[in-house]
C-alpha atoms as a PDB file:
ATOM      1  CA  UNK A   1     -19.494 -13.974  14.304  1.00  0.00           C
ATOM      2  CA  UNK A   2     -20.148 -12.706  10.882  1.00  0.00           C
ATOM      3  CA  UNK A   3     -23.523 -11.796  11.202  1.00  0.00           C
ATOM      4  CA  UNK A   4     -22.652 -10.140  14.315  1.00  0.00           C
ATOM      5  CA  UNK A   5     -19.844  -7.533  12.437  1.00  0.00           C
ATOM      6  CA  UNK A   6     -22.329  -7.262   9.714  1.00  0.00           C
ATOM      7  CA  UNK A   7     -25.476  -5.905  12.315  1.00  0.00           C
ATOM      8  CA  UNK A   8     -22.948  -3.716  14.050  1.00  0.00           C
ATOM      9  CA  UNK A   9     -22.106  -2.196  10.867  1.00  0.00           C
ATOM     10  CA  UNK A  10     -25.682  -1.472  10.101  1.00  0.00           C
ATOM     11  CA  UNK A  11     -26.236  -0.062  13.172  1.00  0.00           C
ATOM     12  CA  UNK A  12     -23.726   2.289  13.097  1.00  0.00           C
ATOM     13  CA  UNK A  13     -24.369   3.466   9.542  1.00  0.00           C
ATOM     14  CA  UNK A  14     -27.995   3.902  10.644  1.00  0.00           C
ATOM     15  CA  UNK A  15     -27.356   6.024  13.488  1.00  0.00           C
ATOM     16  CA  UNK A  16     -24.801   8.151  11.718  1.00  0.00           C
ATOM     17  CA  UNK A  17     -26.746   8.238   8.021  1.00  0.00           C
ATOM     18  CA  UNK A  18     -26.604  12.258   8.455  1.00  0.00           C
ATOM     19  CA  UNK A  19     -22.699  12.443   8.904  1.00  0.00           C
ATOM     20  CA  UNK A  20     -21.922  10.108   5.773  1.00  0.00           C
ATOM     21  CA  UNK A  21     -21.993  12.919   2.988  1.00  0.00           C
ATOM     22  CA  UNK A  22     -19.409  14.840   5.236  1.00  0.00           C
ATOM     23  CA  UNK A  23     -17.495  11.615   5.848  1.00  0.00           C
ATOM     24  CA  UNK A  24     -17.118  11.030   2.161  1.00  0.00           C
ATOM     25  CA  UNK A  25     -16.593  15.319   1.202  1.00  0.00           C
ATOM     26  CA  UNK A  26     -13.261  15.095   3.979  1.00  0.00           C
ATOM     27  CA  UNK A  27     -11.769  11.915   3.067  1.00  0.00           C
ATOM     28  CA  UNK A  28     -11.801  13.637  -0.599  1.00  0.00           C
ATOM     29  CA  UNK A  29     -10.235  16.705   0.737  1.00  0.00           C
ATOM     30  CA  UNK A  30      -7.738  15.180   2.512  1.00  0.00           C
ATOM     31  CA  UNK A  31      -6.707  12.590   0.083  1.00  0.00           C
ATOM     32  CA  UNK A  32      -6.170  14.601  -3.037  1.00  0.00           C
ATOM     33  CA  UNK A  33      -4.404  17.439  -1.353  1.00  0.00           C
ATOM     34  CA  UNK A  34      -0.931  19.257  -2.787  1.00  0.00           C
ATOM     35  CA  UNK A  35       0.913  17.986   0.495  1.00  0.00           C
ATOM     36  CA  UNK A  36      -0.156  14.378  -0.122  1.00  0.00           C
ATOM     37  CA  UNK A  37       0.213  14.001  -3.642  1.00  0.00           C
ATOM     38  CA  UNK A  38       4.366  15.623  -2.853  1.00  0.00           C
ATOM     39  CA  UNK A  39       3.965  12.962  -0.268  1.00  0.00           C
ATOM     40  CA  UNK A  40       3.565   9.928  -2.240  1.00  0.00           C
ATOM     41  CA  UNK A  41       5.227  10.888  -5.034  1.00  0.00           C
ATOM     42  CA  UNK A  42       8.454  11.358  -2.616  1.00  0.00           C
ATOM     43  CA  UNK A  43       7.508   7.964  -1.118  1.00  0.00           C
ATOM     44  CA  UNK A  44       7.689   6.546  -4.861  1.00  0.00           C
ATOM     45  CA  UNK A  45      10.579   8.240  -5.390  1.00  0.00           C
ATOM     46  CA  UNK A  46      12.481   6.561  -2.513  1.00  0.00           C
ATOM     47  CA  UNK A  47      11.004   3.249  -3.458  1.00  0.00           C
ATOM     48  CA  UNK A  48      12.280   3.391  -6.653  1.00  0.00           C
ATOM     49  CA  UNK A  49      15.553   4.302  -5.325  1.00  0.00           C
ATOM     50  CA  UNK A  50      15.566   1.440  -2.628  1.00  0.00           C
ATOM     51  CA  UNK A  51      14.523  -1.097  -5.491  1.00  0.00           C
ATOM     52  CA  UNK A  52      17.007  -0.004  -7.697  1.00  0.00           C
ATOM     53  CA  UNK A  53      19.941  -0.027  -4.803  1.00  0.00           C
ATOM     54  CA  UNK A  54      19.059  -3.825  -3.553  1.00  0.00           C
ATOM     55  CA  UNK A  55      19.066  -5.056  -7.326  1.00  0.00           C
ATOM     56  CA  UNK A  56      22.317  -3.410  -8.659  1.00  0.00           C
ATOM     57  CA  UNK A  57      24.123  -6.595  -7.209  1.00  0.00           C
ATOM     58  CA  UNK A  58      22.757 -10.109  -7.016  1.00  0.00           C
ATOM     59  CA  UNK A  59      23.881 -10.758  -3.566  1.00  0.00           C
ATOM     60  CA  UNK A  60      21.247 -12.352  -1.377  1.00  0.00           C
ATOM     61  CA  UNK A  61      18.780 -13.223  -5.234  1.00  0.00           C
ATOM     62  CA  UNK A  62      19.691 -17.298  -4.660  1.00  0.00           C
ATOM     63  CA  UNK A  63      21.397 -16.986  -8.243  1.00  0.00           C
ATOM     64  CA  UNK A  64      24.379 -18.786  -7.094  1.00  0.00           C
ATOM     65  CA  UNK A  65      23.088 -21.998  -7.060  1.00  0.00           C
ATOM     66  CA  UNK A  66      21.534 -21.584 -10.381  1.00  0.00           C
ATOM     67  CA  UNK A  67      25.340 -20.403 -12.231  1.00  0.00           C
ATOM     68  CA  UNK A  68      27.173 -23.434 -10.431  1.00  0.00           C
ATOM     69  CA  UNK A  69      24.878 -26.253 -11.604  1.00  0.00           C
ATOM     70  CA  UNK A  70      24.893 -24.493 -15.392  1.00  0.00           C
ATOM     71  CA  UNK A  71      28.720 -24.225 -15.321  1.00  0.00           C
ATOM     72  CA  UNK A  72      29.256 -28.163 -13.753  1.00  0.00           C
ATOM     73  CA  UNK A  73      30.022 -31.002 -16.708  1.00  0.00           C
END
């Protein structure tokens, strides 16, 4: 099945080998744009916020089991 994916891939690449230098000039363009760098640095933004919101507290962490077998004699 392997060697299957891996001739398919060749064949493709062989019968596109004039479209790769575009290929590679648009996914530069498009990933180091001004909307997607705002975009992920909103996205890490919110994840920070998220992270920060679910650990204030340590409901739901599994730490209760751990303080009631430290505090038992």
């Amino acid at each position: 099945m392997a060697i299957i994916y891996v001739v398919a891939v060749i064949y493709i690449l062989v019968t596109n080998l004039t479209n790769i230098p575009s290929m590679i000039g648009t996914i530069f363009s498009q990933a180091f744009g001004g909307k997607e760098i705002f975009g992920g640095t909103f996205g890490a933004i919110v994840m920070n916020g998220v992270r920060r919101g679910l650990f204030s507290n340590e409901a739901g962490s599994g730490k209760f089991k751990l303080c009631s077998s430290s505090s038992y004699r």
